[in-house]
N, C-alpha and C. Protein backbone atom coordinates (compact mmCIF):
# COMPACT_ATOMS: atom_id res chain seq x y z
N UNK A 1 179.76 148.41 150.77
CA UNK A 1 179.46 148.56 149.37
C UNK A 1 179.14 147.26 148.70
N UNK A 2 179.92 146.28 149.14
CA UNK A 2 179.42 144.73 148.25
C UNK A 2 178.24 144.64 148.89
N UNK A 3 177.46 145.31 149.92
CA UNK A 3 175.95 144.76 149.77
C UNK A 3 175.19 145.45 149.25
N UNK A 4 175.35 146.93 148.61
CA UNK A 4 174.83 147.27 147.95
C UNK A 4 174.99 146.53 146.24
N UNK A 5 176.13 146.54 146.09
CA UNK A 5 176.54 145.82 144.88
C UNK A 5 175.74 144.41 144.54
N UNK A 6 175.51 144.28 146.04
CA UNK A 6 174.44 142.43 145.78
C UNK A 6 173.89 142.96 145.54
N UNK A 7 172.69 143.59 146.67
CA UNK A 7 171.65 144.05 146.34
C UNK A 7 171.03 144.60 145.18
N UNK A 8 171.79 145.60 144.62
CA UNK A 8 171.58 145.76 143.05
C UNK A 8 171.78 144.54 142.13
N UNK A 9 172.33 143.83 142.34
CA UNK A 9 172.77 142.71 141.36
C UNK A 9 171.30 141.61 141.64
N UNK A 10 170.53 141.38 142.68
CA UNK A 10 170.19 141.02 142.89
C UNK A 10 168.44 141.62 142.15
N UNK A 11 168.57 143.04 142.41
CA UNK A 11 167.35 143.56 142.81
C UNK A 11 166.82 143.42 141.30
N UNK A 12 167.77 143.92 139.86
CA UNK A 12 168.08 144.03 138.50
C UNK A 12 167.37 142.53 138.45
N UNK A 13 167.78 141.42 138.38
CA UNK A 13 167.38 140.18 138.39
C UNK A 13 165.48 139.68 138.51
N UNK A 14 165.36 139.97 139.81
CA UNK A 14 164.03 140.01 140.40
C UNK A 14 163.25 141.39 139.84
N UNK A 15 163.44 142.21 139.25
CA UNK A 15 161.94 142.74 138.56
C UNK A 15 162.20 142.55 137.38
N UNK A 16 163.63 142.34 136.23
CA UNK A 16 163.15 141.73 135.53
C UNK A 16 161.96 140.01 135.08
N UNK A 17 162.33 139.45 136.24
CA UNK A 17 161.38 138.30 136.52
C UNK A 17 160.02 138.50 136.63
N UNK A 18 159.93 139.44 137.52
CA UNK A 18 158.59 139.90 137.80
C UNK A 18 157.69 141.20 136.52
N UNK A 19 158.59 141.76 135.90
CA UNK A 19 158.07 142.14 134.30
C UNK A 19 157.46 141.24 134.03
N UNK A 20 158.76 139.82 133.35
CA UNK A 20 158.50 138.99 132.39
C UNK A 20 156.94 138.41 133.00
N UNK A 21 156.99 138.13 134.35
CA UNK A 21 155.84 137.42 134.64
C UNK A 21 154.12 138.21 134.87
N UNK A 22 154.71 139.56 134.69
CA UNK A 22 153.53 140.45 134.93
C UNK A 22 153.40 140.38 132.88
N UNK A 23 154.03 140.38 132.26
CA UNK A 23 153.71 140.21 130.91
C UNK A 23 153.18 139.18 130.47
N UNK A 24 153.79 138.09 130.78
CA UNK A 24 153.02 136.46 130.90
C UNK A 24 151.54 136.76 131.57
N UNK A 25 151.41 137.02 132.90
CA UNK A 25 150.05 137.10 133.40
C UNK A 25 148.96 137.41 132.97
N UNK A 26 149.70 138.80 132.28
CA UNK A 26 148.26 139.96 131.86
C UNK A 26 148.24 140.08 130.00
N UNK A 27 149.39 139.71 129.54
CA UNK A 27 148.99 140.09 128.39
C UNK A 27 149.51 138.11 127.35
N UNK A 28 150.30 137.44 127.24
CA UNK A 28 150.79 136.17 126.52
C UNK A 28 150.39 135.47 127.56
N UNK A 29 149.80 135.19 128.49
CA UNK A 29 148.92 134.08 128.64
C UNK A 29 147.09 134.42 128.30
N UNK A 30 146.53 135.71 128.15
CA UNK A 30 145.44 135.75 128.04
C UNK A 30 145.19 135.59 125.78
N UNK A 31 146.87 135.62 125.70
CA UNK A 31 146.76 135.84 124.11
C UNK A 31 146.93 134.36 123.71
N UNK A 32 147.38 133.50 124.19
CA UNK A 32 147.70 131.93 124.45
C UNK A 32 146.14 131.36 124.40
N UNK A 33 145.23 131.66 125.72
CA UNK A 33 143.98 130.92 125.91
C UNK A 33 143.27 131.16 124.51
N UNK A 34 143.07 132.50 124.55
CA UNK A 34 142.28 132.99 122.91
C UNK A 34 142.84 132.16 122.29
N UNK A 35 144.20 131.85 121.58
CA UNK A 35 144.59 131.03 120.67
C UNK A 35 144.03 129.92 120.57
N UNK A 36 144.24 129.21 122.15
CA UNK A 36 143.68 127.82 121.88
C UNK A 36 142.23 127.88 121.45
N UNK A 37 140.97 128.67 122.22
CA UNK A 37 139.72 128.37 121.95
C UNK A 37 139.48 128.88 120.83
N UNK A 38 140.06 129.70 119.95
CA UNK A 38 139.98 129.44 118.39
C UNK A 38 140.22 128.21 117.89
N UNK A 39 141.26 128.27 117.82
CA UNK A 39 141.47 126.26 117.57
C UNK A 39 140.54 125.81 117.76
N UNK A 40 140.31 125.63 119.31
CA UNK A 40 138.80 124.23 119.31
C UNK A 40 137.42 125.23 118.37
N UNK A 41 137.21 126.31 118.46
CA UNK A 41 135.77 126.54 117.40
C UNK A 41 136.48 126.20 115.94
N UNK A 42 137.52 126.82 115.63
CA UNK A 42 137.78 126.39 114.64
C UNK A 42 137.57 124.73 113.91
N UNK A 43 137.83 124.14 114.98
CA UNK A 43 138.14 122.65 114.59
C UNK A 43 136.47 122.06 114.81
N UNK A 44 136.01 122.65 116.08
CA UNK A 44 134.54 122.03 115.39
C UNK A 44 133.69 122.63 114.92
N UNK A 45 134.10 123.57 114.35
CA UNK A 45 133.53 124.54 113.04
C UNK A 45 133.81 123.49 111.98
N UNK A 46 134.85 123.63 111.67
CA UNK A 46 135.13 122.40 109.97
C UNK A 46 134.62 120.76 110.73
N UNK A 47 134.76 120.53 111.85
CA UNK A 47 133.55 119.37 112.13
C UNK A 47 131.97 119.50 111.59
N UNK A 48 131.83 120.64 112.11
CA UNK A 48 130.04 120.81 111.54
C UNK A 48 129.96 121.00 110.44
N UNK A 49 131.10 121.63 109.49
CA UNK A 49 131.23 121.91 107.72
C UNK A 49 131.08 120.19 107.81
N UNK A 50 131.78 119.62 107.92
CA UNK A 50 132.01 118.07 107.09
C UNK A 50 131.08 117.49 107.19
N UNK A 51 130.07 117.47 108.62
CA UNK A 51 128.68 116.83 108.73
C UNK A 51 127.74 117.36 107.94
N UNK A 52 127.96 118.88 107.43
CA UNK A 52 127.10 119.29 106.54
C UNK A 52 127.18 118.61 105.52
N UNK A 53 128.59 118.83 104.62
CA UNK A 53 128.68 118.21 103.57
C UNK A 53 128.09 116.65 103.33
N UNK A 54 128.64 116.00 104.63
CA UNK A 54 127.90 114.20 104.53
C UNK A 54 126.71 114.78 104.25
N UNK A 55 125.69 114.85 105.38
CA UNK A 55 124.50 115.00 105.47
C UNK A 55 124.28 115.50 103.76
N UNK A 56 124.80 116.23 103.20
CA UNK A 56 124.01 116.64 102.02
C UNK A 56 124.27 115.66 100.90
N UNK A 57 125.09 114.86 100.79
CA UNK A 57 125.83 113.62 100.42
C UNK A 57 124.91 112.84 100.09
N UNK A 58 124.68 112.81 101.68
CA UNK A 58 124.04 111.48 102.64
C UNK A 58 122.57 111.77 101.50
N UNK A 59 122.11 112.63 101.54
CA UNK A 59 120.79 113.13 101.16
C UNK A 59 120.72 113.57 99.08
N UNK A 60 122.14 113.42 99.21
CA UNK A 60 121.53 113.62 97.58
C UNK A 60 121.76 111.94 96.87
N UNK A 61 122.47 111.35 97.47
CA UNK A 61 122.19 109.54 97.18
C UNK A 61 121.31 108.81 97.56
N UNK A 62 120.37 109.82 98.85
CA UNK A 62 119.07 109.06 99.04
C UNK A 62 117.73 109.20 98.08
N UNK A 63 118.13 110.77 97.60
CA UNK A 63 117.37 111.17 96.54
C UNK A 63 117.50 110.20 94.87
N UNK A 64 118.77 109.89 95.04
CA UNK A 64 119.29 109.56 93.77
C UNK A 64 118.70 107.70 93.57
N UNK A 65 118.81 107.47 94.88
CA UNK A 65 118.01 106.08 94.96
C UNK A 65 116.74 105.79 94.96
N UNK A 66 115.89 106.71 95.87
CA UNK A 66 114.34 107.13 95.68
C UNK A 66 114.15 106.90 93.91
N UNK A 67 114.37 108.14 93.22
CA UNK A 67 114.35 108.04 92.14
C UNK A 67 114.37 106.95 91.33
N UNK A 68 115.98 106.13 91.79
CA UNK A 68 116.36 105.15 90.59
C UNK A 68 114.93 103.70 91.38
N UNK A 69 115.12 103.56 92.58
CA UNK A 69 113.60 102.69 92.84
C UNK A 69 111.75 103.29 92.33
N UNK A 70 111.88 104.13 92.05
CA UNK A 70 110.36 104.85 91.69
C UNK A 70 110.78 104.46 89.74
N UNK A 71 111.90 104.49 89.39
CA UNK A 71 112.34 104.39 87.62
C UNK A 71 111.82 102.43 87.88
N UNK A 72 112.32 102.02 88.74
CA UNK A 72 112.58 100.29 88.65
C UNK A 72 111.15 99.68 88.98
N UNK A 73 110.10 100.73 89.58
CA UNK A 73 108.91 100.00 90.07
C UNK A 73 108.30 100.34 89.51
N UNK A 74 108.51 101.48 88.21
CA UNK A 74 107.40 102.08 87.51
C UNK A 74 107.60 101.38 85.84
N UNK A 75 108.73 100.77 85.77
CA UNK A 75 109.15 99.55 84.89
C UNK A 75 108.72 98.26 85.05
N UNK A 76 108.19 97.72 86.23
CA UNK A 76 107.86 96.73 86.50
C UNK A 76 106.17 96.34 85.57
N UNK A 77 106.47 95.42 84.98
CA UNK A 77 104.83 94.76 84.60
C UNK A 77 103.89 94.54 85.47
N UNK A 78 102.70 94.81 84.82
CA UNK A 78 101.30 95.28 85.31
C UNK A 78 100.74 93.60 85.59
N UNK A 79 100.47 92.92 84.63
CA UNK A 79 100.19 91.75 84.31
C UNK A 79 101.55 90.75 83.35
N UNK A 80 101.77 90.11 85.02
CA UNK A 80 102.72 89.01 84.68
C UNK A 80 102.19 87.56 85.26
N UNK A 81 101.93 86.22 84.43
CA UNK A 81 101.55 85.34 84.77
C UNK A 81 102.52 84.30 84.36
N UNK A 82 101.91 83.00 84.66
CA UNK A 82 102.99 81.67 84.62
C UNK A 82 103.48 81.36 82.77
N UNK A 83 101.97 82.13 82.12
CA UNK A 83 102.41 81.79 80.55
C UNK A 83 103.55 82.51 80.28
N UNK A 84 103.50 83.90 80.68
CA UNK A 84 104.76 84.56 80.17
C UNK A 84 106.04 84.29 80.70
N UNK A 85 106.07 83.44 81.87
CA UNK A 85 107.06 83.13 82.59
C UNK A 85 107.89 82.27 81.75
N UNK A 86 106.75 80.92 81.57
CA UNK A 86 107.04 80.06 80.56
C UNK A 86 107.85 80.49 79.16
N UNK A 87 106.95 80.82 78.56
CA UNK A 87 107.36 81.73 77.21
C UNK A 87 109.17 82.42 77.53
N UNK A 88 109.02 83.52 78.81
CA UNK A 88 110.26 83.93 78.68
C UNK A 88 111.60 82.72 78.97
N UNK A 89 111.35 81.77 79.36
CA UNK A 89 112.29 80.56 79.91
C UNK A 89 112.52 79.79 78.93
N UNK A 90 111.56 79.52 78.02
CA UNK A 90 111.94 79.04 76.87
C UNK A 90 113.00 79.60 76.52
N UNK A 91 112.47 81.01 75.78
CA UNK A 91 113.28 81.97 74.63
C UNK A 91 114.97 81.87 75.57
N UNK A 92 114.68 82.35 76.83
CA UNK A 92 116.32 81.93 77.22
C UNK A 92 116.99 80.57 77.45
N UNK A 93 116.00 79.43 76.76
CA UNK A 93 117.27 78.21 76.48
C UNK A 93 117.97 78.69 75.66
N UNK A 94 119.45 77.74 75.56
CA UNK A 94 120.30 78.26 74.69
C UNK A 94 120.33 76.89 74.26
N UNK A 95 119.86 75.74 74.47
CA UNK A 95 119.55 74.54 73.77
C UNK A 95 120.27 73.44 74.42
N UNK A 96 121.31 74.13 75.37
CA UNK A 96 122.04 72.84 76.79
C UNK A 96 121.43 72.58 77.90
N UNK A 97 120.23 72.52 78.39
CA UNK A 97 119.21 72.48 79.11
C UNK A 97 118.46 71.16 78.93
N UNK A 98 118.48 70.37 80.05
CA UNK A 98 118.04 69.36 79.99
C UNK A 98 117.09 69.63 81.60
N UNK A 99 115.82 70.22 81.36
CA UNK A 99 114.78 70.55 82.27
C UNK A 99 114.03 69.35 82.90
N UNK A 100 113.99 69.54 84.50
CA UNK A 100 113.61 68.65 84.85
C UNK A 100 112.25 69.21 85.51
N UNK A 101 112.58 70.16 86.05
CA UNK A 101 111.07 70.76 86.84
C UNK A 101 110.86 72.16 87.08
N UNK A 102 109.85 72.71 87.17
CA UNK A 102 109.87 74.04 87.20
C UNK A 102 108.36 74.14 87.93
N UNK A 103 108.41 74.87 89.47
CA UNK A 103 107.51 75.00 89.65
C UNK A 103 107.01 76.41 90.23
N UNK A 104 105.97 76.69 90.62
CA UNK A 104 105.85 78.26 90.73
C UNK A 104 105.50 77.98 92.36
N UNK A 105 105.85 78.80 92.70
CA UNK A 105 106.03 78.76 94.53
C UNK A 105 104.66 80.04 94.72
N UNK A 106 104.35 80.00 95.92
CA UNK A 106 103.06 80.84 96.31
C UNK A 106 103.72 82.44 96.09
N UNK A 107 102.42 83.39 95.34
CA UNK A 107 103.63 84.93 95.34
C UNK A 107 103.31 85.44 96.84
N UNK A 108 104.37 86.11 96.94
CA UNK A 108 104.64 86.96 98.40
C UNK A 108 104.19 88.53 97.96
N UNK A 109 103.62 88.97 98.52
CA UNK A 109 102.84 90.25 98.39
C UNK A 109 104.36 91.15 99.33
N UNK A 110 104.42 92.08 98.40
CA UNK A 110 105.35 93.27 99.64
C UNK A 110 104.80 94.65 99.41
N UNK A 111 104.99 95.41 99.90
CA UNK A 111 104.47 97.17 99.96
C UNK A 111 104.35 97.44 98.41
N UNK A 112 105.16 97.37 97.74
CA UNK A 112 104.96 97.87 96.63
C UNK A 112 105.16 97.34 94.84
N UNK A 113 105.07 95.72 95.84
CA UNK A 113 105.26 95.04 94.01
C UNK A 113 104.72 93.56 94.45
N UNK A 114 104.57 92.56 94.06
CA UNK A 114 104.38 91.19 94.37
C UNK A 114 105.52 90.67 93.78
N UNK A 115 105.92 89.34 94.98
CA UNK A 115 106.94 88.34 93.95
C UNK A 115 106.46 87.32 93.39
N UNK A 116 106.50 86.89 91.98
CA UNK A 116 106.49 85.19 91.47
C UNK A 116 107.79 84.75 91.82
N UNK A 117 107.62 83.81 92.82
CA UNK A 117 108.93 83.03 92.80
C UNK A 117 108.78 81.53 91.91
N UNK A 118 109.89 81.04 91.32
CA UNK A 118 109.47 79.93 90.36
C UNK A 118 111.13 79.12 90.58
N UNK A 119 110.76 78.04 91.02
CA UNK A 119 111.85 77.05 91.49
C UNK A 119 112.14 76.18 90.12
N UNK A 120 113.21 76.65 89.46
CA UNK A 120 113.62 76.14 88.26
C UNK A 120 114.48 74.88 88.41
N UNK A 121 114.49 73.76 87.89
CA UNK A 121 115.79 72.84 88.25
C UNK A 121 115.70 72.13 86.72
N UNK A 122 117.10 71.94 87.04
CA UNK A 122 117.79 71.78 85.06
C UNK A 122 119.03 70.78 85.11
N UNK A 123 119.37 70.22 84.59
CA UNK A 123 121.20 70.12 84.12
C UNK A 123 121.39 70.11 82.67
N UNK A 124 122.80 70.40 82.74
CA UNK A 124 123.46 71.43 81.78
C UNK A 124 124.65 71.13 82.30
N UNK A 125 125.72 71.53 81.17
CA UNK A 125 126.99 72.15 81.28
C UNK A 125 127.13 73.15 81.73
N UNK A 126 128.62 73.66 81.92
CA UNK A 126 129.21 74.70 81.96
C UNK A 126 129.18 76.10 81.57
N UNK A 127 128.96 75.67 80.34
CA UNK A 127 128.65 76.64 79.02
C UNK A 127 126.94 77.00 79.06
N UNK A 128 126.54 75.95 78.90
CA UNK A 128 124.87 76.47 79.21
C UNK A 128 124.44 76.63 80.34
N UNK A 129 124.90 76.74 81.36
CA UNK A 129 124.70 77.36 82.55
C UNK A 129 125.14 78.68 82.18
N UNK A 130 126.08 79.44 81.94
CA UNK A 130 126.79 80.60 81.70
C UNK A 130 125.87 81.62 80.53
N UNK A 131 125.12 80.86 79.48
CA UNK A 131 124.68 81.00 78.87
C UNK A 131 123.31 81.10 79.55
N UNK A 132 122.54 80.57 79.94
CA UNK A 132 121.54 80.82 80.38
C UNK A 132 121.28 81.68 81.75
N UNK A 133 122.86 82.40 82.24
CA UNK A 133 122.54 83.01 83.40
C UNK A 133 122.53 84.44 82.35
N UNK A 134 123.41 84.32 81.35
CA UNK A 134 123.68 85.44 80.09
C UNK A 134 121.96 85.78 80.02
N UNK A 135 121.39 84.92 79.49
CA UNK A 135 120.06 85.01 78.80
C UNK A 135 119.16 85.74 79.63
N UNK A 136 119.16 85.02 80.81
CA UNK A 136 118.17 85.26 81.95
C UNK A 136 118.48 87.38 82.24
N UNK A 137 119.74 87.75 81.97
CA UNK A 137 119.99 88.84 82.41
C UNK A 137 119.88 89.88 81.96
N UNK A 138 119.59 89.45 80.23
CA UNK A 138 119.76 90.03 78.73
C UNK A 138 117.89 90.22 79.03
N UNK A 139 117.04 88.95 79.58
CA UNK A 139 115.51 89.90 79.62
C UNK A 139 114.67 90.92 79.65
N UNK A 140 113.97 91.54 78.96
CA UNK A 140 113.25 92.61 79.48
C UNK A 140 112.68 92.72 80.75
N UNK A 141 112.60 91.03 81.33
CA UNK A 141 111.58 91.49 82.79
C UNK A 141 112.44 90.44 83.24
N UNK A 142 113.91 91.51 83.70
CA UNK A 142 114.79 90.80 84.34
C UNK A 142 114.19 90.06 85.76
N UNK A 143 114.79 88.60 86.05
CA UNK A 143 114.68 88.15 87.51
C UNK A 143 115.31 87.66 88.29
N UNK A 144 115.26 88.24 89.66
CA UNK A 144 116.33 87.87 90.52
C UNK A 144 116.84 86.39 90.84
N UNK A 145 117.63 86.37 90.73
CA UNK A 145 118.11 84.76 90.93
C UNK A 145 118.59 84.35 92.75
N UNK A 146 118.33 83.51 93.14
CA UNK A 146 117.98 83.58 94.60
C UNK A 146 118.30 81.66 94.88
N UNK A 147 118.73 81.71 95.95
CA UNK A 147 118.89 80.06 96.59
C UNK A 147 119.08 79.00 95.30
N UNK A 148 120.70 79.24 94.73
CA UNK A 148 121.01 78.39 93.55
C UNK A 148 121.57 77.43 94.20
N UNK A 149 121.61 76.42 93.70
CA UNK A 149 122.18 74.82 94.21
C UNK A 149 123.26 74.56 93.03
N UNK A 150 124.12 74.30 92.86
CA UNK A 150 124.70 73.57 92.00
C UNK A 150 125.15 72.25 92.25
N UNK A 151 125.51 70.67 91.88
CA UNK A 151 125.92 70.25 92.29
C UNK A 151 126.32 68.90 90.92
N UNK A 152 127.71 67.96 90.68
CA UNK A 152 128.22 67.56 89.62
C UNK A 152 127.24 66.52 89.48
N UNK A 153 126.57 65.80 88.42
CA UNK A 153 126.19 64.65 87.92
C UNK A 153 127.36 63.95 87.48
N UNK A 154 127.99 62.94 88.53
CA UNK A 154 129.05 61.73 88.48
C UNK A 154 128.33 61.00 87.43
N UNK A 155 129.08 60.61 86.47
CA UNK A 155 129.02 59.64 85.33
C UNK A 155 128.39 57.58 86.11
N UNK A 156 128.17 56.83 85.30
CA UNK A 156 127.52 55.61 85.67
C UNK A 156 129.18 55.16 85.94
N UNK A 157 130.07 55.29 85.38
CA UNK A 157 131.26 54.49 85.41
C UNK A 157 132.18 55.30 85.98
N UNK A 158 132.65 54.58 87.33
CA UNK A 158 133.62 56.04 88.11
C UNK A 158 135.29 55.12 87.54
N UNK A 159 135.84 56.25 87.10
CA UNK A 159 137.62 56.07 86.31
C UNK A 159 137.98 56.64 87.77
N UNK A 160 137.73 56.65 88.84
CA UNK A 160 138.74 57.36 89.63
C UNK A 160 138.93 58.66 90.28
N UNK A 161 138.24 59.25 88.83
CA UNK A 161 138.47 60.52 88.69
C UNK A 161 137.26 61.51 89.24
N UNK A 162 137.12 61.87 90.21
CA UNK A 162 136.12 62.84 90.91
C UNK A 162 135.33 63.46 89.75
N UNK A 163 136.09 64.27 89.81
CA UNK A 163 136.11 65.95 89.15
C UNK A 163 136.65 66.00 87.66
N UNK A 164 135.61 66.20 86.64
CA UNK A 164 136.02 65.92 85.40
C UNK A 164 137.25 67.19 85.05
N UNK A 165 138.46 66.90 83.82
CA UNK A 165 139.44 67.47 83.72
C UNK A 165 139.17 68.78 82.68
N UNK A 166 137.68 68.20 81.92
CA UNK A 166 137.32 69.29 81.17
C UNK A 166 135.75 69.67 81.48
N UNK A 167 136.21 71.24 82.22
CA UNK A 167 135.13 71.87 82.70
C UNK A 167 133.86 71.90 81.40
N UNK A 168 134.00 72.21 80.39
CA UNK A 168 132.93 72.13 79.39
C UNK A 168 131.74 70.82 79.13
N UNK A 169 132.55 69.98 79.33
CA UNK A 169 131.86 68.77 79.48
C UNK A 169 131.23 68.31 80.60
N UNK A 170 131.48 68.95 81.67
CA UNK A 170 131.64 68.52 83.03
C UNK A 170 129.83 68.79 83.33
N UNK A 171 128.99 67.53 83.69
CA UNK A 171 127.60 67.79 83.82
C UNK A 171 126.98 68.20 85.59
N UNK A 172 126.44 69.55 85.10
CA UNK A 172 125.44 69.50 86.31
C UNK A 172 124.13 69.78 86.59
N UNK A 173 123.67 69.66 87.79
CA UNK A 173 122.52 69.66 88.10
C UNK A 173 122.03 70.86 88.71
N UNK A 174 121.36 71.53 88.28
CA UNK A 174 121.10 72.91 88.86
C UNK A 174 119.48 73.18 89.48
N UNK A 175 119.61 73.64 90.64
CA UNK A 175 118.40 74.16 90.81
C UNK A 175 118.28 75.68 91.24
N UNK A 176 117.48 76.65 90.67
CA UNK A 176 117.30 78.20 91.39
C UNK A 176 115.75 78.35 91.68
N UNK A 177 115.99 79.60 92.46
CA UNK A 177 114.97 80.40 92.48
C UNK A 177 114.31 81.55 91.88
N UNK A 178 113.71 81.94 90.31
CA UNK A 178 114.18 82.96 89.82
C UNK A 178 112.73 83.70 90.46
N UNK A 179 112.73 84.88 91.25
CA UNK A 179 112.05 86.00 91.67
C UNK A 179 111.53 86.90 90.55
N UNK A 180 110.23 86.98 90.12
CA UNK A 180 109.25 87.67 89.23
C UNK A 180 108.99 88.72 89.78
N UNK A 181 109.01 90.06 89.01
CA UNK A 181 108.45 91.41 90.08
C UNK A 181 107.04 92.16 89.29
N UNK A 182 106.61 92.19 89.74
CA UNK A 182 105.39 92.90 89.06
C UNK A 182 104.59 93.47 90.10
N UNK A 183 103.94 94.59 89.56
CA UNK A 183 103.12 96.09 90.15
C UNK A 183 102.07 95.25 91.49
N UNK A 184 101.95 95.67 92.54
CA UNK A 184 101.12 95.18 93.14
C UNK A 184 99.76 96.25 92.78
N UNK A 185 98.60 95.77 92.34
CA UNK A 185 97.89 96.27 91.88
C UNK A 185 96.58 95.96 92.20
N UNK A 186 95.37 96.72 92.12
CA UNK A 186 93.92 95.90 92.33
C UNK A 186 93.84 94.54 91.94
N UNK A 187 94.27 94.47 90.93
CA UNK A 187 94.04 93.39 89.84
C UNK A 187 94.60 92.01 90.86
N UNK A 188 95.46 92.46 91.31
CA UNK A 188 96.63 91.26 91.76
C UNK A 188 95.51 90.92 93.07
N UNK A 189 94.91 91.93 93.66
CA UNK A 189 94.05 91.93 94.91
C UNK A 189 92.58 90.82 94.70
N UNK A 190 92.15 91.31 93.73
CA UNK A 190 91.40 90.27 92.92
C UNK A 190 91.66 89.23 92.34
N UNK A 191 92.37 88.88 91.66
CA UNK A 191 92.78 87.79 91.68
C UNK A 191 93.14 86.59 93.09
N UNK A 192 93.71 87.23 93.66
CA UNK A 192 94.03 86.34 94.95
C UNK A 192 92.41 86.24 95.36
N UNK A 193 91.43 87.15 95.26
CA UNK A 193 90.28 86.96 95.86
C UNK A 193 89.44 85.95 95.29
N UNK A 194 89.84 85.95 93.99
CA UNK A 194 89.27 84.56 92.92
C UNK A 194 89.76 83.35 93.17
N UNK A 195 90.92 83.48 93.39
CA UNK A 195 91.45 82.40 94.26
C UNK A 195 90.83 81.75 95.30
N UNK A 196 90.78 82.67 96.44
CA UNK A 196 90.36 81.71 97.61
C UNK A 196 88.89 81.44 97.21
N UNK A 197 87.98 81.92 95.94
CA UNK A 197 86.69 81.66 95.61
C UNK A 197 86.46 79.83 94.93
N UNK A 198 87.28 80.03 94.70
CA UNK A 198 87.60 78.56 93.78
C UNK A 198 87.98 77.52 94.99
């Protein structure tokens, strides 16, 4: 009788095992895999949502820039020359400007505008430097400012002292590059052609 008693004790044991594992087999491991490969579509499902969203992002700030460059090139002057350059450089002294040279550099032709570049060099203070970067920015035919130099005008009599203690007073010598933008146009095409005629 105790080997029947194993045997039952035994036998009770082993098909519950073999249930559990015929349940695992056929039905919670095939409900497990499904789980996971939801997950992964799921997850690069909201991957391809988020690239959508960039991409449309991506594409409504390219639009938004198109635009704001077609607003900035369609603002640009038709006819800009060295008088008006002049003229506008004046009006932005602020009267601390002690001008030494100003010359106009060859223009660079690009796809869709020409540059005047014009190599300005000055000294000034502190204040009229600040003031005249004010001025320059306050323009209607704003210009880019490009390869600035700054550097101190040391006094005839050196105290010692490098570096003056009051920045306001403190003199320097400045040179830039201020960049002119205007329409590249027939006109501009002709002109250069009058040019090399001369």
């Amino acid at each position: 009788m105790s080997r029947k008693n194993i045997r039952k004790d035994l036998l009770l044991p082993a098909i519950l095992i073999f249930v559990f594992f015929l349940y695992y087999r056929l039905f919670l491991g095939p409900v497990r895999r499904d789980i996971r490969n939801y997950d992964r579509e799921l997850s690069s499902s909201k991957k391809s949502v988020d690239m959508v969203w960039k991409r449309d992002d991506l594409a409504g700030r390219s639009l938004e820039l198109k635009t704001r460059f077609q607003e900035i090139k369609a603002g640009l002057p038709e006819d800009l020359d060295s008088y008006d350059i002049i003229v506008m450089l004046s009006e932005s002294d602020p009267g601390h400007l002690k001008k030494e040279s100003l010359i106009f550099l060859e223009p660079v032709k690009k796809k869709d505008c020409i540059v005047l570049p014009v190599r300005f060099h000055f000294s000034t203070d502190y204040s009229g430097l600040t003031q005249l970067l004010s001025s320059l920015d306050s323009l209607s035919i704003r210009p880019f400012v490009s390869d600035m130099r700054i550097s101190l005008i040391h006094p005839e009599e050196d105290n010692g002292d490098s570096i003056g203690t009051d920045e306001e007073n403190t003199s320097l010598d400045v040179e830039m590059t201020l960049n002119f933008y205007k329409k590249g146009d027939k006109t501009s095409s002709d002109d250069s052609k009058s040019g090399l005629i001369k």
